[in-house]
C-alpha atoms as a PDB file:
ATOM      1  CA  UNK A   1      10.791  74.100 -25.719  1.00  0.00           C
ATOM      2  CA  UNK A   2      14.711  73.638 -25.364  1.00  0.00           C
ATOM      3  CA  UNK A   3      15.202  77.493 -24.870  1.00  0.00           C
ATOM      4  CA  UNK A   4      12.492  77.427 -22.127  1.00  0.00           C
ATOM      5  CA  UNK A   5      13.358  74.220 -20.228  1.00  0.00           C
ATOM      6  CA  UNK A   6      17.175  75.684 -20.595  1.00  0.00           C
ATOM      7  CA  UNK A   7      16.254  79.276 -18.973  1.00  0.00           C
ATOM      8  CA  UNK A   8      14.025  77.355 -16.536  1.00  0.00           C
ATOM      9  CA  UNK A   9      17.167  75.079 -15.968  1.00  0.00           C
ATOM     10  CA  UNK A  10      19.879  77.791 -15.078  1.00  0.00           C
ATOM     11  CA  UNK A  11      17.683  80.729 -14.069  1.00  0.00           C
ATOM     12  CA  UNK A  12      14.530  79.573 -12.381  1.00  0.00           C
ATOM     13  CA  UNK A  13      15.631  76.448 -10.260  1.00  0.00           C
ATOM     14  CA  UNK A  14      18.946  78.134  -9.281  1.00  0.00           C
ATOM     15  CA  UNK A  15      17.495  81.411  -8.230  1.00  0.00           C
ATOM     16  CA  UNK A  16      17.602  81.880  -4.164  1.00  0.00           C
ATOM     17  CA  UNK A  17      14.147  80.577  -2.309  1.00  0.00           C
ATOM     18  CA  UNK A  18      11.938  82.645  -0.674  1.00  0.00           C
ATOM     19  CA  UNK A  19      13.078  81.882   2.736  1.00  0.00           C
ATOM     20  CA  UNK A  20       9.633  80.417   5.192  1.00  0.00           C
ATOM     21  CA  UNK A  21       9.484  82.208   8.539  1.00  0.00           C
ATOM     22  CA  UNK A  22      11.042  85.600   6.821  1.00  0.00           C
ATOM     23  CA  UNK A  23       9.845  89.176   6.693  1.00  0.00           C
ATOM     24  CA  UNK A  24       7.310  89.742   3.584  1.00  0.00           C
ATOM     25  CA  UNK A  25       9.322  92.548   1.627  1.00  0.00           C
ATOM     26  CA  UNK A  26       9.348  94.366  -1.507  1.00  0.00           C
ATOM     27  CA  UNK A  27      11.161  92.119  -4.271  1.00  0.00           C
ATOM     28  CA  UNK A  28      10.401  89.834  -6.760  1.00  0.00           C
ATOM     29  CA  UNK A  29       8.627  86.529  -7.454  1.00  0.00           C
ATOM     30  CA  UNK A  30       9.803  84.799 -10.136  1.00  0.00           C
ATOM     31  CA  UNK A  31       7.252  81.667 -10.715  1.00  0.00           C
ATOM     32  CA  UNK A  32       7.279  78.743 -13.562  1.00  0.00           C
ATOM     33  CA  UNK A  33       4.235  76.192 -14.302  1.00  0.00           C
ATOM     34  CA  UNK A  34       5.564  73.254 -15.446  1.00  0.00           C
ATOM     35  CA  UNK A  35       2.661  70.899 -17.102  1.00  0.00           C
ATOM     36  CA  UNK A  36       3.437  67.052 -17.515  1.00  0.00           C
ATOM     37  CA  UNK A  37       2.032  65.219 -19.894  1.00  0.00           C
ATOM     38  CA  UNK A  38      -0.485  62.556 -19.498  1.00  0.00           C
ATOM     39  CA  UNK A  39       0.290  59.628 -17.309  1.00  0.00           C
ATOM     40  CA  UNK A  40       3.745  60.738 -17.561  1.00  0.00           C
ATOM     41  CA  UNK A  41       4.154  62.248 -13.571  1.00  0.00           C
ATOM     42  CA  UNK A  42       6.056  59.426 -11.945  1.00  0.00           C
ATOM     43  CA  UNK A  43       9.063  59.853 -14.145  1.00  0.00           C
ATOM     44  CA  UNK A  44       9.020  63.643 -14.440  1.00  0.00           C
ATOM     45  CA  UNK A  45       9.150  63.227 -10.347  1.00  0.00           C
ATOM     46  CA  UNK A  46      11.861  60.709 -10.811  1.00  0.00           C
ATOM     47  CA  UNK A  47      13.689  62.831 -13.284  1.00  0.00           C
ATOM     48  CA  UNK A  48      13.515  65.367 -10.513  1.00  0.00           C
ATOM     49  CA  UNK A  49      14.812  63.704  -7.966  1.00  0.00           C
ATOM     50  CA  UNK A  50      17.487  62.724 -10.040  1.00  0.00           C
ATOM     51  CA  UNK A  51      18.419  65.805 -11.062  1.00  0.00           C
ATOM     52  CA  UNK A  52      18.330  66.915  -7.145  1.00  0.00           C
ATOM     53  CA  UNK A  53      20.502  64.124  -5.866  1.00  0.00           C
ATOM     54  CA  UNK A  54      22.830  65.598  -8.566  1.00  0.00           C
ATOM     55  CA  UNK A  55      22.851  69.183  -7.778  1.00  0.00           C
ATOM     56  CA  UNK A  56      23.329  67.873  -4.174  1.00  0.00           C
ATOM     57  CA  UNK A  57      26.370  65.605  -4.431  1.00  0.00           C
ATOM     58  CA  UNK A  58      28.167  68.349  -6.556  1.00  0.00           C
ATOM     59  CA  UNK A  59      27.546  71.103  -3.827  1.00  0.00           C
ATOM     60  CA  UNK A  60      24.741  73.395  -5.531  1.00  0.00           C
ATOM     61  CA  UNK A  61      24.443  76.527  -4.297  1.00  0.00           C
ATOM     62  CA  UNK A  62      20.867  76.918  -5.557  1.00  0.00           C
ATOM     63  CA  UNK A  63      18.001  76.283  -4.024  1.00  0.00           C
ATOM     64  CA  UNK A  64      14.092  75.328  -4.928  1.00  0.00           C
ATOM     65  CA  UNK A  65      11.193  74.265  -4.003  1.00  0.00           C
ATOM     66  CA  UNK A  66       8.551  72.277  -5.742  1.00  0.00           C
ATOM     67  CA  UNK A  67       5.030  72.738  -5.945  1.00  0.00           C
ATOM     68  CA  UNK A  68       2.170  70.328  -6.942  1.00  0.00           C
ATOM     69  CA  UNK A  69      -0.997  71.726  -8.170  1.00  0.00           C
ATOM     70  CA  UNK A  70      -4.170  69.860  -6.346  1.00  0.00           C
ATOM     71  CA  UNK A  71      -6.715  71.303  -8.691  1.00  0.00           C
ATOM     72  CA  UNK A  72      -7.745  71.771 -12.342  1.00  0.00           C
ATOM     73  CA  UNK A  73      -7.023  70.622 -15.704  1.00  0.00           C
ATOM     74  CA  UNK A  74      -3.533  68.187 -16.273  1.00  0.00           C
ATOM     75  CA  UNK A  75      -0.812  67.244 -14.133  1.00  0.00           C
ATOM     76  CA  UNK A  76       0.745  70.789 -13.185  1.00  0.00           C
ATOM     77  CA  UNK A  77       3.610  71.883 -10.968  1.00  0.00           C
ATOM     78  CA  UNK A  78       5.105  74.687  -9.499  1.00  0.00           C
ATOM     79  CA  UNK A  79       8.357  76.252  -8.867  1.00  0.00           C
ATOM     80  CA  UNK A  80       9.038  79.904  -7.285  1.00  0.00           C
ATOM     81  CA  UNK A  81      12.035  82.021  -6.436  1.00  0.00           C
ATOM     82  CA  UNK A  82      12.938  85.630  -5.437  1.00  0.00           C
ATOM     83  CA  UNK A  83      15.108  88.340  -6.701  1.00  0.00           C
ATOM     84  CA  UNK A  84      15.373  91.572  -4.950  1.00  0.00           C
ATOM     85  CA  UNK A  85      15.755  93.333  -8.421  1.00  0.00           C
ATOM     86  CA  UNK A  86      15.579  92.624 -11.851  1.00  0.00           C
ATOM     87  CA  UNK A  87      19.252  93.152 -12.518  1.00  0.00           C
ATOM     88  CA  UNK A  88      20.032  89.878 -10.512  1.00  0.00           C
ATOM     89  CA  UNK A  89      18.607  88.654 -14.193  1.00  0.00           C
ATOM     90  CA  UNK A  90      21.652  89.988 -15.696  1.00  0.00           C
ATOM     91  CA  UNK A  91      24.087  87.618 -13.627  1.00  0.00           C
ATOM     92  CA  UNK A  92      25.349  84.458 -14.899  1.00  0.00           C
ATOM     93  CA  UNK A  93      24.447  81.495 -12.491  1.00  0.00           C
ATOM     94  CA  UNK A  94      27.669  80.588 -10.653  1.00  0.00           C
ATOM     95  CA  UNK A  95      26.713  77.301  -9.524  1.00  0.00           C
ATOM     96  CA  UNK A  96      29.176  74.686 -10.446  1.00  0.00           C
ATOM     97  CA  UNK A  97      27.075  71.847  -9.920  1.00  0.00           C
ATOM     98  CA  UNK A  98      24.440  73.402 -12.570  1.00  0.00           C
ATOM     99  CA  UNK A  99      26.582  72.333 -15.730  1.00  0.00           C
ATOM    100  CA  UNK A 100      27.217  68.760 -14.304  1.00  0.00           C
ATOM    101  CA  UNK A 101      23.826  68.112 -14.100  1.00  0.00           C
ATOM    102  CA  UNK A 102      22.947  69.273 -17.266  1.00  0.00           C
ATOM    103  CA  UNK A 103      22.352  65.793 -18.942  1.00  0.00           C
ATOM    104  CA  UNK A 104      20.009  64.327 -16.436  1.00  0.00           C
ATOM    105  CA  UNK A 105      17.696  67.663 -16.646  1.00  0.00           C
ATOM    106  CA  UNK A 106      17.618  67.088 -20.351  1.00  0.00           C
ATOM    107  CA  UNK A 107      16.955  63.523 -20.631  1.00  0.00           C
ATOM    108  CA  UNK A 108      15.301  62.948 -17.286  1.00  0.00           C
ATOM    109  CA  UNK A 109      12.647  65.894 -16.836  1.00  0.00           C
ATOM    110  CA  UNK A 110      12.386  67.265 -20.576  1.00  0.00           C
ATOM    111  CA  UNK A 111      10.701  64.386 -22.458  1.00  0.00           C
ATOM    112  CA  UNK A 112       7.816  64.285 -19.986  1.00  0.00           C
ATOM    113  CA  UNK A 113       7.089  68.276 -20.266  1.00  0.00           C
ATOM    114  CA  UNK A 114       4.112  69.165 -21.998  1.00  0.00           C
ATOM    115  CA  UNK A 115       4.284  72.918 -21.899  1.00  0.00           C
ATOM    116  CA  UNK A 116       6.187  75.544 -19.082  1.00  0.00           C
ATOM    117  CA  UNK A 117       4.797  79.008 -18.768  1.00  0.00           C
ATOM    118  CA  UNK A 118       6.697  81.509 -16.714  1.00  0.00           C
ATOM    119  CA  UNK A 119       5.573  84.910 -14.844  1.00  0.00           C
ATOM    120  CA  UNK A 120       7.249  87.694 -12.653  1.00  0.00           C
ATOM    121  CA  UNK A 121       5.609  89.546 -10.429  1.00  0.00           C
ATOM    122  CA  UNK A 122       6.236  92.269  -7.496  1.00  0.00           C
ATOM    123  CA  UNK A 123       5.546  91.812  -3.798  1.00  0.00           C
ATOM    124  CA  UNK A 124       3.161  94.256  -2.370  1.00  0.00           C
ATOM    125  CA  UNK A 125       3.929  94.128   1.526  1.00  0.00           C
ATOM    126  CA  UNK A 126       1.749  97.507   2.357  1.00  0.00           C
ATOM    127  CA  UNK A 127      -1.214  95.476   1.495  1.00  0.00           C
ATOM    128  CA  UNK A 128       0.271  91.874   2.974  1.00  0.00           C
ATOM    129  CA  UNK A 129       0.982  90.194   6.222  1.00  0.00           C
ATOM    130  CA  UNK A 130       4.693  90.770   7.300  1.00  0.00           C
ATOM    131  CA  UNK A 131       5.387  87.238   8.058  1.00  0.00           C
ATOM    132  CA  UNK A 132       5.800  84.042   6.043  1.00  0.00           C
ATOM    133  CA  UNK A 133       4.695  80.933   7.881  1.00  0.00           C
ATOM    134  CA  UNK A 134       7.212  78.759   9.001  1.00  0.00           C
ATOM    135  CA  UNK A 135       5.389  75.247   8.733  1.00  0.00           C
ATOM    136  CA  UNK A 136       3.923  75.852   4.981  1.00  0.00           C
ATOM    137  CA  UNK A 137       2.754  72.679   3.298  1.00  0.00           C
ATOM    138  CA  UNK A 138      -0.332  74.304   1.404  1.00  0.00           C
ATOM    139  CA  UNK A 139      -0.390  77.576  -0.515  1.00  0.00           C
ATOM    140  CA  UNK A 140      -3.981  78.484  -1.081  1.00  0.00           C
ATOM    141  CA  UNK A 141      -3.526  81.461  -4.277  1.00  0.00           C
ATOM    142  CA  UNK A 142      -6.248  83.473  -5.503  1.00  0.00           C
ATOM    143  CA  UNK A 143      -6.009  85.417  -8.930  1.00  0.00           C
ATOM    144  CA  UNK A 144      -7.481  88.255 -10.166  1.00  0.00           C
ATOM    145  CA  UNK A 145      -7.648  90.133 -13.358  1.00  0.00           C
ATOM    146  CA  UNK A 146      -8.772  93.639 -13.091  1.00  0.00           C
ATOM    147  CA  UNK A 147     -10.416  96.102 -14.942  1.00  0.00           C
ATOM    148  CA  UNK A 148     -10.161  99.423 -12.751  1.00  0.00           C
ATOM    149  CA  UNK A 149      -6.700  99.620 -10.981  1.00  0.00           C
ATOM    150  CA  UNK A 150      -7.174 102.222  -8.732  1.00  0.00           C
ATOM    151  CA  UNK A 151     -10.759 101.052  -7.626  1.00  0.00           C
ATOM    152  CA  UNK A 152      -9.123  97.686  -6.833  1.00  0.00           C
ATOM    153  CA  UNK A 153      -6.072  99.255  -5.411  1.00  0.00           C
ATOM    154  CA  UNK A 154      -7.830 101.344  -3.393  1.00  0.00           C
ATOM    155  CA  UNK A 155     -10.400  98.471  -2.118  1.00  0.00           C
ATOM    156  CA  UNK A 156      -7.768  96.107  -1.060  1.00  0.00           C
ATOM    157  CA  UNK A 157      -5.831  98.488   0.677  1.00  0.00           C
ATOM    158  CA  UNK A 158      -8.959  99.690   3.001  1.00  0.00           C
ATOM    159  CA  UNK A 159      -9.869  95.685   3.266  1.00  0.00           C
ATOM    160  CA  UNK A 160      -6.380  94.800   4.174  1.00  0.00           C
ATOM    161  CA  UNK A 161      -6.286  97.496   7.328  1.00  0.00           C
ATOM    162  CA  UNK A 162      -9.635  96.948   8.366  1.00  0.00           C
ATOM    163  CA  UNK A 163      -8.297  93.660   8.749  1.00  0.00           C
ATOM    164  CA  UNK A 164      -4.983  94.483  10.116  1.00  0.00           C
ATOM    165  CA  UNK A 165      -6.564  96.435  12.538  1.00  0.00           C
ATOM    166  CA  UNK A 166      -9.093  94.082  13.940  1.00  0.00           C
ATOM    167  CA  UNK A 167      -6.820  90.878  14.271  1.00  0.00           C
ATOM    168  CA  UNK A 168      -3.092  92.693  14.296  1.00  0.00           C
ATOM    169  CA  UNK A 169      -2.145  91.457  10.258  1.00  0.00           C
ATOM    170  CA  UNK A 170      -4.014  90.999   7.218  1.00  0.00           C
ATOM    171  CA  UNK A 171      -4.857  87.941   5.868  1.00  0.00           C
ATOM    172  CA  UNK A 172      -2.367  87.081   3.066  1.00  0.00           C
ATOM    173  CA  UNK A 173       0.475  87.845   0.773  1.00  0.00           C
ATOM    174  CA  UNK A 174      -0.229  90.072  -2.298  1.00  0.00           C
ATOM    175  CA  UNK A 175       1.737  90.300  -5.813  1.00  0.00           C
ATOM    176  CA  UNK A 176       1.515  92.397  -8.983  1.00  0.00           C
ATOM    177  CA  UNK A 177       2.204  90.744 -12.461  1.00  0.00           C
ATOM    178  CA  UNK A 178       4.479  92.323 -14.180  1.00  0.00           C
ATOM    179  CA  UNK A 179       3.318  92.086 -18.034  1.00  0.00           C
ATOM    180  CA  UNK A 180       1.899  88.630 -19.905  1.00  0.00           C
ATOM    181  CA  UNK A 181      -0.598  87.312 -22.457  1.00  0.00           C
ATOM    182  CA  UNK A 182      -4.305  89.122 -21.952  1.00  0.00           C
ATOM    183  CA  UNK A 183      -5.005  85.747 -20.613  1.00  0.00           C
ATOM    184  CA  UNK A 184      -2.622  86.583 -17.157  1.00  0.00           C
ATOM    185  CA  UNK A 185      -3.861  87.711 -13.964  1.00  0.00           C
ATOM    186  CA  UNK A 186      -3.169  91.139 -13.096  1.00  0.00           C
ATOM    187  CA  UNK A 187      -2.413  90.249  -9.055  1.00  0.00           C
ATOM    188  CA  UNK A 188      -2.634  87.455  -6.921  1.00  0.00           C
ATOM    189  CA  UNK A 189      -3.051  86.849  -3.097  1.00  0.00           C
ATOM    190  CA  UNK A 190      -1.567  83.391  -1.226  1.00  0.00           C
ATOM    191  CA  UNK A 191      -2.462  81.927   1.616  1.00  0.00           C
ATOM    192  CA  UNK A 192      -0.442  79.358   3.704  1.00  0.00           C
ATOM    193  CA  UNK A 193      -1.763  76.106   5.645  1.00  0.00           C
ATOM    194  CA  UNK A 194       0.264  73.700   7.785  1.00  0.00           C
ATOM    195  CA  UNK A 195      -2.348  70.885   6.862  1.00  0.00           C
ATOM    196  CA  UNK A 196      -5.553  69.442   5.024  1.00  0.00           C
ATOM    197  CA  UNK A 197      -7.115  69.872   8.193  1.00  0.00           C
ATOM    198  CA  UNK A 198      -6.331  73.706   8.310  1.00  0.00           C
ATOM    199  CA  UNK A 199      -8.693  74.148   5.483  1.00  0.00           C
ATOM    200  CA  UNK A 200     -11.519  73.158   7.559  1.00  0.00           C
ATOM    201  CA  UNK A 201     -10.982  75.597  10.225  1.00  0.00           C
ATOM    202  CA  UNK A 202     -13.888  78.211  10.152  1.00  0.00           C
ATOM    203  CA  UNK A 203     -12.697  82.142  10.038  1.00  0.00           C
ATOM    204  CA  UNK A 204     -13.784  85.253   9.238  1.00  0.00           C
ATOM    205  CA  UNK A 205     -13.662  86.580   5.408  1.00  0.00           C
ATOM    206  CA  UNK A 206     -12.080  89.618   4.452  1.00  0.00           C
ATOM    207  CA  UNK A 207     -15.913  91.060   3.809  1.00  0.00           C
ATOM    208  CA  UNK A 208     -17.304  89.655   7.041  1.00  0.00           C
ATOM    209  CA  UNK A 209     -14.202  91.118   9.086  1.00  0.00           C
ATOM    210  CA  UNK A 210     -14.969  94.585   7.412  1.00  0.00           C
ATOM    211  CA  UNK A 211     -18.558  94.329   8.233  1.00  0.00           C
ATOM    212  CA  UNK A 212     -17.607  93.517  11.835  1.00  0.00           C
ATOM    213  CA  UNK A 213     -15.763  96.659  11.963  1.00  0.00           C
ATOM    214  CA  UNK A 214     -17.458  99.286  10.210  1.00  0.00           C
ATOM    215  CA  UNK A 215     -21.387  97.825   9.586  1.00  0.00           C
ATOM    216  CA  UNK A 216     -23.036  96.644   6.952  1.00  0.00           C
ATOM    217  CA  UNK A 217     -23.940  99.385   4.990  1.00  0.00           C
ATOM    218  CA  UNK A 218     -20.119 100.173   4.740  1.00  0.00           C
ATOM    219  CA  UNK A 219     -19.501  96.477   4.158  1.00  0.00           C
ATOM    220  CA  UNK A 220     -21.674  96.521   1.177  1.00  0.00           C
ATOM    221  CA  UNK A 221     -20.230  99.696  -0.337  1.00  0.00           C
ATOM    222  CA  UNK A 222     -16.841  97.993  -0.382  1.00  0.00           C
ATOM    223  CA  UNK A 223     -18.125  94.434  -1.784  1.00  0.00           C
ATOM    224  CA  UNK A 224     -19.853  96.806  -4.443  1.00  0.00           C
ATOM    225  CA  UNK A 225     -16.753  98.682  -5.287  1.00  0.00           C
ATOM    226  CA  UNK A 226     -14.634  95.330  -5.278  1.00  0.00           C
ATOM    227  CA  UNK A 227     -17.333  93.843  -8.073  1.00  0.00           C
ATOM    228  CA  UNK A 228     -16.654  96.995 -10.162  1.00  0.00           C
ATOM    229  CA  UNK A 229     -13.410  96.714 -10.236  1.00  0.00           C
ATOM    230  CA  UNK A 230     -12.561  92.662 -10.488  1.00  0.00           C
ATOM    231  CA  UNK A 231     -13.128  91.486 -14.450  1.00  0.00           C
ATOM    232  CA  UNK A 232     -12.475  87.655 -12.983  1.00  0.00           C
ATOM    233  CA  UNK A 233     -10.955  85.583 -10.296  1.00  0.00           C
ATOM    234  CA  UNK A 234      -9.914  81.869 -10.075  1.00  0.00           C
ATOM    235  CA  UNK A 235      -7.881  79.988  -7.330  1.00  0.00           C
ATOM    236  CA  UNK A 236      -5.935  77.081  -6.658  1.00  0.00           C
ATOM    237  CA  UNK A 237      -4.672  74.920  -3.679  1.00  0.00           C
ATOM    238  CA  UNK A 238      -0.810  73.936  -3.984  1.00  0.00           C
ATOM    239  CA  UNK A 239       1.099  71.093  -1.882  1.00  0.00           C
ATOM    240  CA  UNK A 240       4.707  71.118  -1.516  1.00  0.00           C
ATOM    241  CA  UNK A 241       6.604  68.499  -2.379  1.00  0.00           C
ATOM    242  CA  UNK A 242       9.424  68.393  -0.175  1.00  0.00           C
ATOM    243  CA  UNK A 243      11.208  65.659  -2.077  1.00  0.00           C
ATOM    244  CA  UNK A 244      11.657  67.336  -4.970  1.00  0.00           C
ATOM    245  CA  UNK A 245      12.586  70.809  -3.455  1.00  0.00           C
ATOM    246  CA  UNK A 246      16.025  71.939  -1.831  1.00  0.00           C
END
């Protein structure tokens, strides 16, 4: 656990945000589930914002941002940064205010982690919308695991243009995982909402977009050869939480 919380201390909170509002381009997404134990979330968001206030009265140079899981089993959050290559993995953090802080992380967030599991994976802007949203306060992520690559590679790409085509950008933003247990998705797509109410907005799926373009016996092809090439998908909703982030 100390080895994990440590790497997630100097590597994964200090690593430079994916900027909202910017271009959607090939790079990496380095993300970290963090999941409290029971009844123990009011002090591991304390022990945050601890930890913050620190990092920000000693000048940090890092910044992060703070997800909260809405869905599922246990008290889960999220945080996610970017890299444009893996050798930014072989730098040393430079961040002064890092090693000052140290001792709150450690006795402020630590005792009320349960578990962290971390991933890496790739952006994939040729099947993705070029923009990130500039008023984000939902993520809406989809995962897949897959059992025929190129099937599925092939099927999102054709989806994702169809789409692109019709209403001038696909839908989402796409990423690869790069290795993990055989329990790991394989890719994952996010969607972004301003609001709650967003979610109740009525739209278009990808399927009914592609139908509207090319007919239903195409339609059905596609939603055949998407079947035959997905082993099993899950999703969940995320809310920032802007007081914990920087």
């Amino acid at each position: 656990m100390k080895l994990s919380m440590k790497k997630l201390c100097f590597a994964v909170f200090l690593l430079p945000l994916m900027v909202i509002g910017q271009t959607f381009e090939k790079g990496l997404l380095s993300m970290t589930e963090i999941t409290v134990k029971i009844g123990h979330s009011a002090q591991f968001e304390d022990g945050m914002k601890k930890w913050k206030e620190c990092m920000v009265e000693n000048e940090t140079t890092g910044n992060w941002a703070v997800w909260e899981r809405v869905q599922g089993e246990g008290n889960v959050y999220g945080i996610t940064g970017n890299m444009e290559k893996w050798a930014e993995m072989d730098e040393e953090s430079s961040d002064p205010a890092s090693g000052k802080c140290v001792a709150i992380f450690y006795n402020f967030i630590v005792p009320h982690v349960e578990k962290v599991s971390n991933a890496i994976t790739t952006t994939l802007p040729e099947w993705s919308k070029k923009t990130m949203s500039t008023d984000t306060k939902l993520v809406w992520v989809s995962y897949f695991k897959v059992k025929n690559y190129d099937l599925f590679s092939n099927t999102v790409k054709d989806v994702s243009s169809t789409i692109a085509s019709k209403e001038g950008t696909p839908k989402g933003q796409w990423y690869a995982f790069q290795g993990g247990s055989e329990h790991d998705p394989d890719y994952m797509v996010v969607s972004t909402f301003n609001s709650y109410a967003a979610l109740d907005e009525d739209e278009d799926g990808p399927f009914k977009v592609y139908e509207n373009v090319h007919g239903k016996k195409k339609a059905d092809q596609m939603k055949e050869n998407w079947r035959n090439s997905v082993d099993t998908g899950w999703s969940y909703l995320w809310e920032l939480q802007t007081e914990l982030s920087n």
